[in-house]
Protein backbone atom coordinates (compact mmCIF):
# COMPACT_ATOMS: atom_id res chain seq x y z
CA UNK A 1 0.00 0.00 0.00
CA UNK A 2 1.43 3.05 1.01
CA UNK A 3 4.04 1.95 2.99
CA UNK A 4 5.41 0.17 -0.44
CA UNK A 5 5.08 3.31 -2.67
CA UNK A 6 6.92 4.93 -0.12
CA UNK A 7 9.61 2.35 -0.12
CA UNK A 8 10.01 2.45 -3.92
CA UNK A 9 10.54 6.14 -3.57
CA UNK A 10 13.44 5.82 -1.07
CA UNK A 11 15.11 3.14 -2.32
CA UNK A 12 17.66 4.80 -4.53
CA UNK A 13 18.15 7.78 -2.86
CA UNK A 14 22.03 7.17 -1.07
CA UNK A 15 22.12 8.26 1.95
CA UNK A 16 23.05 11.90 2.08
CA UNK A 17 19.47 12.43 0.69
CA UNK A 18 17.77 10.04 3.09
CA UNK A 19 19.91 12.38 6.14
CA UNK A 20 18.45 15.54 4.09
CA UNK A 21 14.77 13.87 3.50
CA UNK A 22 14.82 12.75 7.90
CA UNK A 23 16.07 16.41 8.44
CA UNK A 24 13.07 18.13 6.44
CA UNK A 25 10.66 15.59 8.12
CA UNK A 26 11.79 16.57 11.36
CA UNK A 27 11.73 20.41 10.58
CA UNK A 28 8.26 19.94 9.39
CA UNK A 29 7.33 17.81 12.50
CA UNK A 30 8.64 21.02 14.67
CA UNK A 31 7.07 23.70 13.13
CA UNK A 32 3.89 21.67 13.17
CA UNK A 33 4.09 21.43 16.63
CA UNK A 34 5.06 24.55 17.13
CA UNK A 35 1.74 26.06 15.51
CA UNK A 36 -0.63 24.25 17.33
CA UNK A 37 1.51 25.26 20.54
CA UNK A 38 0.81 28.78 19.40
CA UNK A 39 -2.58 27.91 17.93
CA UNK A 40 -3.47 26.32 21.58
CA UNK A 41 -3.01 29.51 23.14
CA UNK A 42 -6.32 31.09 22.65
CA UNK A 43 -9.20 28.70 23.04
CA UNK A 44 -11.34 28.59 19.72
CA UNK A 45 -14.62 30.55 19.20
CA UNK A 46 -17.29 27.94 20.48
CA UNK A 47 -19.02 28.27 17.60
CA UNK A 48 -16.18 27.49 15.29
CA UNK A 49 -16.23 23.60 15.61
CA UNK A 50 -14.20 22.43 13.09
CA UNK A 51 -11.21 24.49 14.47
CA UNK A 52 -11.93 23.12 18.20
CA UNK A 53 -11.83 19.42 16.73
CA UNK A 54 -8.59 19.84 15.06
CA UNK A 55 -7.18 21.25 17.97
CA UNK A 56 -7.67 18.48 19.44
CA UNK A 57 -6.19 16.02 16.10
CA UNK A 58 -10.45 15.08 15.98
CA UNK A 59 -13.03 15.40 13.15
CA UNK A 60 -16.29 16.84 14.38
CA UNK A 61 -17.82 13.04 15.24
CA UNK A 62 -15.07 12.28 17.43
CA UNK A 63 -14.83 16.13 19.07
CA UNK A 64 -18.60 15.15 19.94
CA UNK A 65 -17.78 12.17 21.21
CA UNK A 66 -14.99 13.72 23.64
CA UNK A 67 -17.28 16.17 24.84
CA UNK A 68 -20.46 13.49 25.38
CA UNK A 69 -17.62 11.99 27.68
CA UNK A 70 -17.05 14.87 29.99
């Protein structure tokens, strides 16, 4: 699946590029993190749902779900 198309398209890349592809996924990875950190900061209009679910890495089923459990 994808796990083999990624494979394919890593496979002849030496290893200098695989060190520069793991760098870039790990930049990515930080400034991802580093949004919703700053995203996080102020709460979300209530009546903006689809930003409070991902927030909170849900779609809007799951957010409801969450909240039916509190």
């Amino acid at each position: 699946m994808i796990n083999d198309e990624i494979s394919q398209k890593l496979m002849p890349l030496s290893l200098e590029q695989l060190d520069q592809v793991q760098k870039k996924l790990e930049e990515l990875v930080a400034e991802k993190k580093e949004a919703k950190k700053r995203a996080s900061r102020f709460p979300p209009v209530a009546t903006d749902l689809d930003s409070l679910a991902s927030m909170q890495d849900l779609d809007l089923s799951g957010l409801m779900r969450e909240i039916s459990r509190r």
